[in-house]
Each structure stands twice: as structure tokens, then as C-alpha cells.
C-alpha atoms as a PDB file:
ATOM      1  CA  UNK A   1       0.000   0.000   0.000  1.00  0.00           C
ATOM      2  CA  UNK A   2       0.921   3.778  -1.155  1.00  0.00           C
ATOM      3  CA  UNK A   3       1.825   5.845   2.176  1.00  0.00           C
ATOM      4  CA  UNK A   4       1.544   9.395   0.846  1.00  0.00           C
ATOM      5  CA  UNK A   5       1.716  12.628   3.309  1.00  0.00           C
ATOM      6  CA  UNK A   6      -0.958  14.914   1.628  1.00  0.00           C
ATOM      7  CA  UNK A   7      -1.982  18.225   2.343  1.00  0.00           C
ATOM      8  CA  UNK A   8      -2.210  22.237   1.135  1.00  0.00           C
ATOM      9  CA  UNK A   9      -1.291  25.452   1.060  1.00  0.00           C
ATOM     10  CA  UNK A  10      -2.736  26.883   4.501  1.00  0.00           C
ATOM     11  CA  UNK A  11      -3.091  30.497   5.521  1.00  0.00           C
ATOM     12  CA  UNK A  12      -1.595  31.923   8.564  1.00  0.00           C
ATOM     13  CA  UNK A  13      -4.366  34.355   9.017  1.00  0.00           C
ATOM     14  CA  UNK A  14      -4.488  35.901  12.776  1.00  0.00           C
ATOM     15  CA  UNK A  15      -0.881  34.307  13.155  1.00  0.00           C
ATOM     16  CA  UNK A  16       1.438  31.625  12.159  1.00  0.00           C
ATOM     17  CA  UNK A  17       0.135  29.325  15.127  1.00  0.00           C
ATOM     18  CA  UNK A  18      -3.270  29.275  13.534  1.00  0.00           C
ATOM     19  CA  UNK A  19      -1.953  26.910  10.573  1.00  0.00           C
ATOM     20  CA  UNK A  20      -1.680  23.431  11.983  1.00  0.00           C
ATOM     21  CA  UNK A  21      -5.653  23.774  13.190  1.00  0.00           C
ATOM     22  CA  UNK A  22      -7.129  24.458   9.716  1.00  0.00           C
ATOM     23  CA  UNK A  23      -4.778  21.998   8.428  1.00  0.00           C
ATOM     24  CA  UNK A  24      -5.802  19.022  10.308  1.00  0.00           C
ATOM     25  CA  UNK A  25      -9.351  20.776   9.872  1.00  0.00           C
ATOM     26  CA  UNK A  26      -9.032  20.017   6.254  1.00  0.00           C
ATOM     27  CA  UNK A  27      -7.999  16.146   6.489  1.00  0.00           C
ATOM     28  CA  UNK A  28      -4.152  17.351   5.998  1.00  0.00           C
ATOM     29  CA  UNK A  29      -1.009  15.197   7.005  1.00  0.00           C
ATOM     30  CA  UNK A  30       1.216  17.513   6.046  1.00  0.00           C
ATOM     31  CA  UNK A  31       0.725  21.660   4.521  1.00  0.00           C
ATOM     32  CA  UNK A  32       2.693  24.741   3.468  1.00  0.00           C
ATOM     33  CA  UNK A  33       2.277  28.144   4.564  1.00  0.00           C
ATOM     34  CA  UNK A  34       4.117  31.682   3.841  1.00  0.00           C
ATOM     35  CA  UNK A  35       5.918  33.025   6.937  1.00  0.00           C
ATOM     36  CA  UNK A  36       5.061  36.501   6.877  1.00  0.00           C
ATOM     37  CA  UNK A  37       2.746  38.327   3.989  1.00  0.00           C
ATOM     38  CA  UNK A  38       4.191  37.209   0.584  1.00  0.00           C
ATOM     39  CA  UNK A  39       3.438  40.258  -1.365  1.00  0.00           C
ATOM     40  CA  UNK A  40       5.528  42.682   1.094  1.00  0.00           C
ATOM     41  CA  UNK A  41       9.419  43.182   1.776  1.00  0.00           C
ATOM     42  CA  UNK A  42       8.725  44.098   4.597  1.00  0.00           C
ATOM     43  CA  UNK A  43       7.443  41.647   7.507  1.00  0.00           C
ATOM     44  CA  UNK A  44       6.490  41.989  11.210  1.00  0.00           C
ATOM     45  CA  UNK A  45       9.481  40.165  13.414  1.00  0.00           C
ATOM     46  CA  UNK A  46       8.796  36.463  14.005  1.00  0.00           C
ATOM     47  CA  UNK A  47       8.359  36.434  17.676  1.00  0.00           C
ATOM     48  CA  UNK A  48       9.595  33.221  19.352  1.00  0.00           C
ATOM     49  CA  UNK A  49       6.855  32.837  21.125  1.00  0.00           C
ATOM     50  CA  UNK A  50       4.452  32.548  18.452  1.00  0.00           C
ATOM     51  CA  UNK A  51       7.314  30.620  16.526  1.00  0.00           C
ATOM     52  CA  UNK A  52       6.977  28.125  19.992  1.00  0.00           C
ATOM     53  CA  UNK A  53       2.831  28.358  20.224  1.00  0.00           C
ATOM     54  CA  UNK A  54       3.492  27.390  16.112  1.00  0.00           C
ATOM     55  CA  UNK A  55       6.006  24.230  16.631  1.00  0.00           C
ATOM     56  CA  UNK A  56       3.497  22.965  19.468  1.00  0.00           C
ATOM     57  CA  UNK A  57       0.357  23.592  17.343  1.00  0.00           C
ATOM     58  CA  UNK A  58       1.811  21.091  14.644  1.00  0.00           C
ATOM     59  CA  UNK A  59       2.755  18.479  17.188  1.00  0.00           C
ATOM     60  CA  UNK A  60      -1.233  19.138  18.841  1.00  0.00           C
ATOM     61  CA  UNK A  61      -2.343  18.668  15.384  1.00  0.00           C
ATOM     62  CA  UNK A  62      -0.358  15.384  13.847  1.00  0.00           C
ATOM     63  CA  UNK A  63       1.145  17.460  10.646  1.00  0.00           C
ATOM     64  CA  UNK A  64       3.688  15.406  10.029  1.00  0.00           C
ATOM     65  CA  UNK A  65       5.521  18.011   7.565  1.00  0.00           C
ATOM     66  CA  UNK A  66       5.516  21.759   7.466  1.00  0.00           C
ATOM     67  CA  UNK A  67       7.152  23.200   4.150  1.00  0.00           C
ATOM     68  CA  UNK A  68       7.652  27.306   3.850  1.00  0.00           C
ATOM     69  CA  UNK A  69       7.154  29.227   0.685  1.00  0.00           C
ATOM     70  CA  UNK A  70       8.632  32.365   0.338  1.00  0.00           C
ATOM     71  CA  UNK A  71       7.332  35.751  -1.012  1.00  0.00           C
ATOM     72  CA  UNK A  72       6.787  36.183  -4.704  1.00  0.00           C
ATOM     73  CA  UNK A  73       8.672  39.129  -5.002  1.00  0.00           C
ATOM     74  CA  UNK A  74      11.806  37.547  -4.501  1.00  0.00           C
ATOM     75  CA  UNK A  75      13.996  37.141  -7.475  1.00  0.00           C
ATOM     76  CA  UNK A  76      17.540  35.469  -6.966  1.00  0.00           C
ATOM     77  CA  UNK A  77      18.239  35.371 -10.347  1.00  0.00           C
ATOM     78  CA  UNK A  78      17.839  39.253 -11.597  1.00  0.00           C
ATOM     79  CA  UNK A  79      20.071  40.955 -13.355  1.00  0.00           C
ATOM     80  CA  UNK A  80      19.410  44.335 -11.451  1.00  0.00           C
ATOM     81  CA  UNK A  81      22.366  45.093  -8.929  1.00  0.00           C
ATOM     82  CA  UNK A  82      19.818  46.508  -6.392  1.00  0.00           C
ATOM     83  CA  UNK A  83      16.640  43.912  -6.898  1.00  0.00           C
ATOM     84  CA  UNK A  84      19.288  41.011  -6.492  1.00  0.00           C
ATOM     85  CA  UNK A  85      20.390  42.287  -3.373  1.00  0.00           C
ATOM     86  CA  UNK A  86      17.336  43.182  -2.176  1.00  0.00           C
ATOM     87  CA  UNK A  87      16.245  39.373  -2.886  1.00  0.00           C
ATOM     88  CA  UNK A  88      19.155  38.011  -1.210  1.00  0.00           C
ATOM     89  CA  UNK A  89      18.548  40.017   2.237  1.00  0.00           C
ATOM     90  CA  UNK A  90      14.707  38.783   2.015  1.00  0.00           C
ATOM     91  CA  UNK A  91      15.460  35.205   1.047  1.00  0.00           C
ATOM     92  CA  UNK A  92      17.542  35.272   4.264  1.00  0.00           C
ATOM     93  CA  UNK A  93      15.023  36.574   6.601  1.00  0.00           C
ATOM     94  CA  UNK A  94      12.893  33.586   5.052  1.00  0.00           C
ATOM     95  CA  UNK A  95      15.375  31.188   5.735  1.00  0.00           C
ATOM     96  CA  UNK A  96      15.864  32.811   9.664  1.00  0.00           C
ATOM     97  CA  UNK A  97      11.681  32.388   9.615  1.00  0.00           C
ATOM     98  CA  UNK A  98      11.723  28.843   8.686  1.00  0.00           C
ATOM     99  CA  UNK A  99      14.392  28.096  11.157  1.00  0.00           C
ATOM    100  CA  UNK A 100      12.579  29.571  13.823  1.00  0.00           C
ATOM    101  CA  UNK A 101       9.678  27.748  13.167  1.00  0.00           C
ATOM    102  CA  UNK A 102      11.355  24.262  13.282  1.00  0.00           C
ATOM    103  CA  UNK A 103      10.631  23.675   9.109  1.00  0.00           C
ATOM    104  CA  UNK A 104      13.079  22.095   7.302  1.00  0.00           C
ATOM    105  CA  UNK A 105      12.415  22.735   3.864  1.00  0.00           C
ATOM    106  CA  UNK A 106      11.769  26.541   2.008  1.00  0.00           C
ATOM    107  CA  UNK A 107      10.386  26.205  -0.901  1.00  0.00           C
ATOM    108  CA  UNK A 108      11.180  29.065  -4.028  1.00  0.00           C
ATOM    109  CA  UNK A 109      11.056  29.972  -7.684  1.00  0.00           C
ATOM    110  CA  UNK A 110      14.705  29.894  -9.196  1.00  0.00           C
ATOM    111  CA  UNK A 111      14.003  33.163 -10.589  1.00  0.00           C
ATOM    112  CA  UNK A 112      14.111  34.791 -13.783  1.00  0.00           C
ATOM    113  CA  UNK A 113      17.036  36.104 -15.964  1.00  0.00           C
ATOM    114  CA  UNK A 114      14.746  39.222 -17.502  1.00  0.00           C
ATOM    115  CA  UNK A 115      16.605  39.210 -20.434  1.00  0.00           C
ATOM    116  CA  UNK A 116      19.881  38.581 -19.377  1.00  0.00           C
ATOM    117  CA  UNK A 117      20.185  34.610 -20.887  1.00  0.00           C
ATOM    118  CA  UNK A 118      19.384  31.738 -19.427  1.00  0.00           C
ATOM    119  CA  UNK A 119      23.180  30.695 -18.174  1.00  0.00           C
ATOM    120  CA  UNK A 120      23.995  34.157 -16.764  1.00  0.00           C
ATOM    121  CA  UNK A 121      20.886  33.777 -14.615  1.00  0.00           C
ATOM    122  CA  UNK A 122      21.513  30.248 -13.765  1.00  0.00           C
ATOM    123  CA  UNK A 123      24.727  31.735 -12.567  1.00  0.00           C
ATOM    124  CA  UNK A 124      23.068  34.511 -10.209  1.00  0.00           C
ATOM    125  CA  UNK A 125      20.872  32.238  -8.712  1.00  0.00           C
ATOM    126  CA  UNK A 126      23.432  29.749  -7.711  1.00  0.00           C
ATOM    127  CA  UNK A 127      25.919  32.359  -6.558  1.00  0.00           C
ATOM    128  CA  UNK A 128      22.538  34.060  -4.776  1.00  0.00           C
ATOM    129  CA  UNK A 129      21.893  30.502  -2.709  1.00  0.00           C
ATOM    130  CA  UNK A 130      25.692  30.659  -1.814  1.00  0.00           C
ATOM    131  CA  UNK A 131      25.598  33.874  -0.381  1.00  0.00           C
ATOM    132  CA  UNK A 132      22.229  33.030   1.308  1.00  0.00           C
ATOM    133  CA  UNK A 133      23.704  29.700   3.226  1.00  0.00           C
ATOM    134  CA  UNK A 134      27.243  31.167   3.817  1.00  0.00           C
ATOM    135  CA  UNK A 135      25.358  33.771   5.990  1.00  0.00           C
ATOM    136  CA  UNK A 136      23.120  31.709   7.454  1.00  0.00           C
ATOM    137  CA  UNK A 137      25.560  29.408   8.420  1.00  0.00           C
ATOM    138  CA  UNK A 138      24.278  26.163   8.869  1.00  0.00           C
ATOM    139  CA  UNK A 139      21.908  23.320   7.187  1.00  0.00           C
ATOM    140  CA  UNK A 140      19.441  23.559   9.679  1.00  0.00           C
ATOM    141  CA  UNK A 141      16.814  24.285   6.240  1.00  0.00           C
ATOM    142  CA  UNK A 142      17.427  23.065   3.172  1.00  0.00           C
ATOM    143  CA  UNK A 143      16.681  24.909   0.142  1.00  0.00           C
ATOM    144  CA  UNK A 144      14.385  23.630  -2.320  1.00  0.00           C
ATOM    145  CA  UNK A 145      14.218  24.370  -6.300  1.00  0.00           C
ATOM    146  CA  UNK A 146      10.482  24.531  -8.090  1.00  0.00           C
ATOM    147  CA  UNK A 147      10.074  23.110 -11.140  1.00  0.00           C
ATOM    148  CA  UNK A 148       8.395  26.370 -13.533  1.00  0.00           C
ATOM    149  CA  UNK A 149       5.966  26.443 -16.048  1.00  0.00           C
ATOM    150  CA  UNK A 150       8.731  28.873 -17.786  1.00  0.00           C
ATOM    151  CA  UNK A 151       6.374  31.646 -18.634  1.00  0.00           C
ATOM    152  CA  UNK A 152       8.586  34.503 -19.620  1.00  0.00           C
ATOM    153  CA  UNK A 153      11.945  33.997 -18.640  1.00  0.00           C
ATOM    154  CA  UNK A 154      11.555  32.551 -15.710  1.00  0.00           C
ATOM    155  CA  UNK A 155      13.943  29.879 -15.212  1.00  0.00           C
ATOM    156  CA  UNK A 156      13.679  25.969 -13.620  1.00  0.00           C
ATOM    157  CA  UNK A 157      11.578  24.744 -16.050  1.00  0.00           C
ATOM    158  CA  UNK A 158      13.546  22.152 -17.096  1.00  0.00           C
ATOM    159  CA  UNK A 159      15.332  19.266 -15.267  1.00  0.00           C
ATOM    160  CA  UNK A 160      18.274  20.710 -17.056  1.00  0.00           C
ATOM    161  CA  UNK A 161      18.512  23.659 -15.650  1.00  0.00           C
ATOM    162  CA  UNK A 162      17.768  22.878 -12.049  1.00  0.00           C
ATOM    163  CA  UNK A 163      20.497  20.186 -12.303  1.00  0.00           C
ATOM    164  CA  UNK A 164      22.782  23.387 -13.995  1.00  0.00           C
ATOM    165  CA  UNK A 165      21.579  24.982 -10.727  1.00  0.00           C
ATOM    166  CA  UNK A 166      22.643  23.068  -8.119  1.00  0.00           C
ATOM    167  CA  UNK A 167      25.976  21.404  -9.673  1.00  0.00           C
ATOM    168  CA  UNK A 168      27.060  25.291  -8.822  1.00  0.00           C
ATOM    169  CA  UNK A 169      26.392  25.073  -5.013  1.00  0.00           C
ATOM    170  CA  UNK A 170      28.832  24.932  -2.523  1.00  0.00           C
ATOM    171  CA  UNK A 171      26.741  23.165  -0.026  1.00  0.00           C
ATOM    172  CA  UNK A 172      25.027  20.106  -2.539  1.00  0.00           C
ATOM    173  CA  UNK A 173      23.474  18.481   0.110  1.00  0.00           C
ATOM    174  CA  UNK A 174      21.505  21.762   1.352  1.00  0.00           C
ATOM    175  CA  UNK A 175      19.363  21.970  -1.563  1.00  0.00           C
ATOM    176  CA  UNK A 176      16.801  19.478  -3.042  1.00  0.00           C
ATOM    177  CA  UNK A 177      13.918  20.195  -5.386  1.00  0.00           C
ATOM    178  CA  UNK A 178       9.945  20.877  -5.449  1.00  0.00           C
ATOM    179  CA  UNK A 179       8.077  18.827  -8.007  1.00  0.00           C
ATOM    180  CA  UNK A 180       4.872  20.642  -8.988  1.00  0.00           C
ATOM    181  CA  UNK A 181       2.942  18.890 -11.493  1.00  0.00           C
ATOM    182  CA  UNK A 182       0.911  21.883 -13.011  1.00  0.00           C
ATOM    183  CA  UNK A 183       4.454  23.488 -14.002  1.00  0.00           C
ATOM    184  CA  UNK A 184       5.745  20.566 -15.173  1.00  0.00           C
ATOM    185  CA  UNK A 185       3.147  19.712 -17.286  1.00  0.00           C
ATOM    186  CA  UNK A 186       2.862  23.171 -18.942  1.00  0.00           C
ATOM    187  CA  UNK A 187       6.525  22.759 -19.466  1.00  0.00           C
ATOM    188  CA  UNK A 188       6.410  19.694 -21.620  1.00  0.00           C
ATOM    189  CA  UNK A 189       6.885  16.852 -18.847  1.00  0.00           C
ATOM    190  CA  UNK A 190       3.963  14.696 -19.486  1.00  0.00           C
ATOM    191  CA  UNK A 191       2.017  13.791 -16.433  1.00  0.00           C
ATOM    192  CA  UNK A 192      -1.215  12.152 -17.981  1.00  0.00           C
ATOM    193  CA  UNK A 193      -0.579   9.161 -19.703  1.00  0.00           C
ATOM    194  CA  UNK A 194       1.043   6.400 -17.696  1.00  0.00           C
ATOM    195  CA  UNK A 195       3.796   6.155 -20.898  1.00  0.00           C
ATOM    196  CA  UNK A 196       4.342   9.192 -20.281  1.00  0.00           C
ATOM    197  CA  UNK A 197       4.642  10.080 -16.718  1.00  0.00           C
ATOM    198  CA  UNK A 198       6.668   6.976 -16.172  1.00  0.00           C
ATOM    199  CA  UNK A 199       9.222   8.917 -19.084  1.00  0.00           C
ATOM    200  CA  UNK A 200       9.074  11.620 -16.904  1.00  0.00           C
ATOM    201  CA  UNK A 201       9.581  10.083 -13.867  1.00  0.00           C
ATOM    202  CA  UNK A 202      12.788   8.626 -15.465  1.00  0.00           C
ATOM    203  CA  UNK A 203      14.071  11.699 -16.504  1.00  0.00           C
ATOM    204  CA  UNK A 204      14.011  13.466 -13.620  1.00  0.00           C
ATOM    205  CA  UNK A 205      16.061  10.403 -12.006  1.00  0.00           C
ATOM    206  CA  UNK A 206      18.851  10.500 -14.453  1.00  0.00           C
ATOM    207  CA  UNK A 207      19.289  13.808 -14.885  1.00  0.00           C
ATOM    208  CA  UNK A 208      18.411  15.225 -10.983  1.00  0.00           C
ATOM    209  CA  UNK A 209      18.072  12.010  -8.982  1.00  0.00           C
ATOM    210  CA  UNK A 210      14.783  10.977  -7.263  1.00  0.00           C
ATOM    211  CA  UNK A 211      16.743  11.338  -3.858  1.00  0.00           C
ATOM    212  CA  UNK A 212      17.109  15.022  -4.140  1.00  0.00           C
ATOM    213  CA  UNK A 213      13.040  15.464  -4.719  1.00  0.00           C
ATOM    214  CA  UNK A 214      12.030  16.333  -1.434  1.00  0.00           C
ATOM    215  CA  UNK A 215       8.253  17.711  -1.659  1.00  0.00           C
ATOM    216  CA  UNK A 216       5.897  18.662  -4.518  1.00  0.00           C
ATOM    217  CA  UNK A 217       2.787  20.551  -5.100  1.00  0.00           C
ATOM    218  CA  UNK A 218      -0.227  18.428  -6.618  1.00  0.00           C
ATOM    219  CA  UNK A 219      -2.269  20.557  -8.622  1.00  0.00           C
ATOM    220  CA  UNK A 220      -4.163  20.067 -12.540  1.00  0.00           C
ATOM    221  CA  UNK A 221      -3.349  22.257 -15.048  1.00  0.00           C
ATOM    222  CA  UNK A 222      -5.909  24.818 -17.347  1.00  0.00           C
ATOM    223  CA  UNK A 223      -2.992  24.780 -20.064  1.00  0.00           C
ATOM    224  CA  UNK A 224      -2.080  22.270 -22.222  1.00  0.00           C
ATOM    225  CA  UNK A 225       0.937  20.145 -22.230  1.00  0.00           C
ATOM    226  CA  UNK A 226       4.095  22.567 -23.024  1.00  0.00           C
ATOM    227  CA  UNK A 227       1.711  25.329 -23.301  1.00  0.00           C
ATOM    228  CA  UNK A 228       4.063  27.309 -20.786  1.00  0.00           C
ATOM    229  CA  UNK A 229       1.126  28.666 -19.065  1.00  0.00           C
ATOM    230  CA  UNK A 230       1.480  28.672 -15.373  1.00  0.00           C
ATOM    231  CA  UNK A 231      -2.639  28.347 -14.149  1.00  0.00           C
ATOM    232  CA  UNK A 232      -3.420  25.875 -11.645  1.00  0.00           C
ATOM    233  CA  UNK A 233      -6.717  24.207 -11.712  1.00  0.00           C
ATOM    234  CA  UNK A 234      -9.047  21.733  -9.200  1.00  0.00           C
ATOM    235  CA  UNK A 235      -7.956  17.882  -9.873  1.00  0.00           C
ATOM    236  CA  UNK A 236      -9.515  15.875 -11.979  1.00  0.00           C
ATOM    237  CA  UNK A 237     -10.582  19.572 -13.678  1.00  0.00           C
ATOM    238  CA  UNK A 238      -7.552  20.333 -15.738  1.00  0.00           C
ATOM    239  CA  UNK A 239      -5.662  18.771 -18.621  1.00  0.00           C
ATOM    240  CA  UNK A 240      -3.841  16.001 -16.679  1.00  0.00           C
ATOM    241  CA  UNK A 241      -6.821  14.888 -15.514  1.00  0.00           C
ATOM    242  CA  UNK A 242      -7.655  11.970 -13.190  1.00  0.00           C
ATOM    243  CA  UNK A 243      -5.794   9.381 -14.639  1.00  0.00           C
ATOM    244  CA  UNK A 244      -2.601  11.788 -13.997  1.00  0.00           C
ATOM    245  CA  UNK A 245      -3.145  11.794 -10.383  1.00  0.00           C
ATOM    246  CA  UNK A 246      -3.720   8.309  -9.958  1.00  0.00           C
ATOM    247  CA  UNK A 247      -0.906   7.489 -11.789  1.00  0.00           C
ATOM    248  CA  UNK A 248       1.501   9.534  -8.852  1.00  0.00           C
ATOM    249  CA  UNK A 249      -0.923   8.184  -6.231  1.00  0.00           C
ATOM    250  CA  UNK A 250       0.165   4.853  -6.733  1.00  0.00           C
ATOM    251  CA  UNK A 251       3.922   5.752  -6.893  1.00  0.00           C
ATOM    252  CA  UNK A 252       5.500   4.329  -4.093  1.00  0.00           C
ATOM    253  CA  UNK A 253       8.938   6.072  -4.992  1.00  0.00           C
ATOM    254  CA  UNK A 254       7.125   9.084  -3.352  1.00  0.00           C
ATOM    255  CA  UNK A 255       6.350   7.482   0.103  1.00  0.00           C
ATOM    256  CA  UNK A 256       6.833  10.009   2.426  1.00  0.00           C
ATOM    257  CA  UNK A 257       7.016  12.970   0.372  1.00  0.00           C
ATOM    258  CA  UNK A 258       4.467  15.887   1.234  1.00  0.00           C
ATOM    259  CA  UNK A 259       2.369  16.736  -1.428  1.00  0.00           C
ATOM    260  CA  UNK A 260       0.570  20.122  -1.180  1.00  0.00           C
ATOM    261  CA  UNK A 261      -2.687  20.680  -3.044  1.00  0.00           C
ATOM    262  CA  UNK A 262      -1.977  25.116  -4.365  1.00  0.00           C
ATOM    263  CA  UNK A 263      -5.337  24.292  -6.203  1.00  0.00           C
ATOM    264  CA  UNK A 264      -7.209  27.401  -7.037  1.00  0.00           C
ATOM    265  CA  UNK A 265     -10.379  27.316  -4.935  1.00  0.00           C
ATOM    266  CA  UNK A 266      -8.121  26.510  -1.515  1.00  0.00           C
ATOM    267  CA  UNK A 267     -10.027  26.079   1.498  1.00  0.00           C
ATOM    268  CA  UNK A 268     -13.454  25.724   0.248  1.00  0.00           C
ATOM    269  CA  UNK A 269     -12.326  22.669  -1.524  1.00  0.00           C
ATOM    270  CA  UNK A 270      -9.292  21.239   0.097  1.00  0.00           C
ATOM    271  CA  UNK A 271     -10.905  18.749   1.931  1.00  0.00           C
ATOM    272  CA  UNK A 272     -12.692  17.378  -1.408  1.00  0.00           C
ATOM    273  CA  UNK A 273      -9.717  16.894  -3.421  1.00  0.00           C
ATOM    274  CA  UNK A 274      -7.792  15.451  -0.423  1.00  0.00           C
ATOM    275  CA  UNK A 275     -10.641  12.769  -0.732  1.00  0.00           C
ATOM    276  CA  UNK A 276     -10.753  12.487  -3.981  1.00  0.00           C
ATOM    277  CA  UNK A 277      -6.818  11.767  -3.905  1.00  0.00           C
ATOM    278  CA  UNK A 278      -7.043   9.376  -1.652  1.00  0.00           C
ATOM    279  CA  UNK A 279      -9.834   7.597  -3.151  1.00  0.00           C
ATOM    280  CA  UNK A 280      -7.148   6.719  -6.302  1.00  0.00           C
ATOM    281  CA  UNK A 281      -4.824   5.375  -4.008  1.00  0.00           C
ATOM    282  CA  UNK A 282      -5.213   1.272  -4.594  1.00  0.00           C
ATOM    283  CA  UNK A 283      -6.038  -0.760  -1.768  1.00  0.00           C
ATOM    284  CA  UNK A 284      -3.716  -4.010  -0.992  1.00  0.00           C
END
């Protein structure tokens, strides 16, 4: 039998400690949340006690795994002088955040080269998570790639490049990867057929290495297959479809892994499509 960790994306609404109770409200083993407000520099200070009313919440609660995200704005890749800097500070405070809450893993965009090539901003963002972890100055979180649709020129939407990534670290074993399926998909990495996925699946291992995949986000997608359109949609509603899903459900490569619904109508319908996943998972 398939023992998956599923979960969501859960809001910290009236504080951080708030999370692991609508969680477990929603049938989640597992969730993600932002630390602080994701569309702002700028965040209150992290007080340890909430960070301590937080870590005791989770254990209250039975969430086995807490992943961060950090902010959109951040963008360890850009070319700008000031913007990359900028990125660099907040991606620390993020990292200090996750610490602080007792999470392992932050999860982040690579970033995008605006214009710049692909291979110069494969080289910021590498050099960007080497300043980041010399400063921080341990492992205590480890820092975790997402896959892109590649909508622009955002980059990390191929295996490729993530690999090109992290063969530039200092510190390989602080960084591992997010698998989302949405962004895969749109970026050419069939997920729907079982031919297909299983190709997929392959690739990833050769060129990245299943060991380094260390969460992912479960979510359908509204664009096509390669269509570089980053939309997520409700499973079962999008163009992997449920045949997709079940095909990951019954992985057991991915035992232990969380797997975060980011699907678009959150809360309302968390609960549902945790069901609904579950209900593809084969018995015996």
C-alpha cells in the first residue's frame, strides 16, 4: 500500500500558530504556509513565542511536515544590482523564519534572468543561494528548487537547468527540489498518460536524482501540455486529468514525500480533493 503525506497550502491568518488547526481541519497530514505576507518586503518580526505556540500547534495537530514558501517578489536570479540584493537580504530573513519555526524545507522559484540569458541567470541564482547559506551558516533548512511552467523567462523549467543549478552550489546536500505537477506539465513533462509520466519520472532520475526530490505541489493544469502557461486548476478539472493523479498516487517512490494541493479554490475545496486523492490510491 501507497503511504503518501498529503496536504495544502494553509493560511496563517491571525498568526502563524493558527496553521496546523485548519490543516488538520481540512484532512491534511502535512501543509505549506508563507511566513510573513508574501506580497511585502517588509514583515512583522517572528516572535519566538508565536514561533513556539506554532512548533506545538503542529505536534497538537499530527502534521507530520511543514514546508515554507517564500514571497513572490523575490527574485535570486535578476540581473538588477539593487533587486538582487534586495532578494538576497529577504530570502535570508525567510530562511531565519523557517528556522525559527522548526521547518526544514523553504520552498522558491529559481528566478528569472529578464533578459539577461538563461546561463547568466543560472549563474546569479546559484551564486545568490551561496551567499544566502554562507550567511546563514548552517543546514538547519534546506533549500528547495520549483520546477516552472517557464512563462517569460523565468527559469527551472527544465530538469536541465535545475540540475545546472545546483551542480554550482557549494553546499550540494543543502538543496533538493519541489516537483509541482501543473508546471511541469505546462513545461512539456507529461504527467497524464502512464507512458508518459513513467518517461518523466525517469528523466528526472537521471538527470536530478529521485533522492534530491524532497516535496511537490499536486495541482491540474488549465494549459495544455508545453503550453508554458502557469494556471493551476481543481484535480480531476484540468488537462492532466484523473488518470494523472492516480498514476503519482500509486507511486511508491514518493512514500513520504508531502504533497501540497496550491489548487485554485483553496479552502473551500481542500478537503474534497484530499478525498478524492485518496480515493485513487489502490487498496492491498
Amino acid at each position: 500500500m501507497t503511504i503518501l503525506l498529503l496536504g495544502a497550502h494553509i493560511p496563517i491568518t491571525g498568526g502563524v500558530f493558527n496553521a496546523p488547526g485548519r490543516g488538520r481541519a481540512l484532512t491534511c497530514d502535512c501543509m505549506q504556509i508563507f511566513s510573513k505576507n508574501q506580497m511585502q518586503w517588509k514583515a512583522r518580526k517572528l516572535e519566538e513565542g508565536d514561533a513556539a505556540r506554532f512548533r506545538e500547534e503542529v505536534d497538537r495537530h499530527g502534521i507530520v511536515e511543514t514546508v515554507v514558501h517564500d514571497s513572490y517578489l523575490i527574485n535570486l536570479a535578476s540581473p538588477d544590482k539593487t533587486l538582487l540584493e534586495k532578494s538576497r537580504v529577504a530570502f535570508l530573513d525567510e530562511m531565519c523564519r523557517a528556522k525559527l519555526l522548526g521547518v526544514r524545507y523553504l520552498i522558491f522559484h529559481p528566478g528569472a534572468h529578464v533578459g539577461s540569458g538563461e546561463q547568466a541567470g543560472i549563474r546569479r541564482a546559484a551564486d545568490s543561494m551561496n551567499w544566502v547559506r554562507r550567511e546563514f551558516g548552517s543546514s538547519d533548512v534546506m533549500l528547495l528548487l520549483e520546477i516552472t511552467a517557464g512563462q517569460g523567462s523565468l527559469l527551472g523549467h527544465s530538469f536541465e537547468q535545475l540540475a545546472g543549478m545546483m551542480d554550482l552550489l557549494e553546499d550540494q546536500k543543502g538543496a533538493g527540489v519541489c516537483f509541482d505537477t501543473c508546471h511541469a506539465y505546462a513545461a512539456g513533462y507529461d504527467m497524464k498518460t502512464k507512458k508518459g509520466y513513467e518517461k518523466t519520472i525517469e528523466a528526472f532520475d537521471e538527470i536530478i536524482g529521485l533522492d534530491r526530490l524532497k516535496a511537490m505541489h499536486i495541482n491540474d493544469s488549465k494549459g495544455r501540455l508545453g503550453s508554458h502557461l502557469d494556471r493551476h486548476e481543481q484535480i480531476g478539472k484540468g488537462h492532466i486529468g484523473i488518470d494523472g493523479f492516480r498514476n503519482l498516487m500509486n507511486d511508491h517512490r514518493f512514500d513520504g514525500i508531502p504533497m501540497l494541493l496550491e489548487t485554485p479554490e483553496g479552502q473551500k475545496e481542500y478537503a474534497n480533493e484530499l478525498k478524492l486523492l485518496r480515493s485513487l490510491i489502490k487498496k492491498g
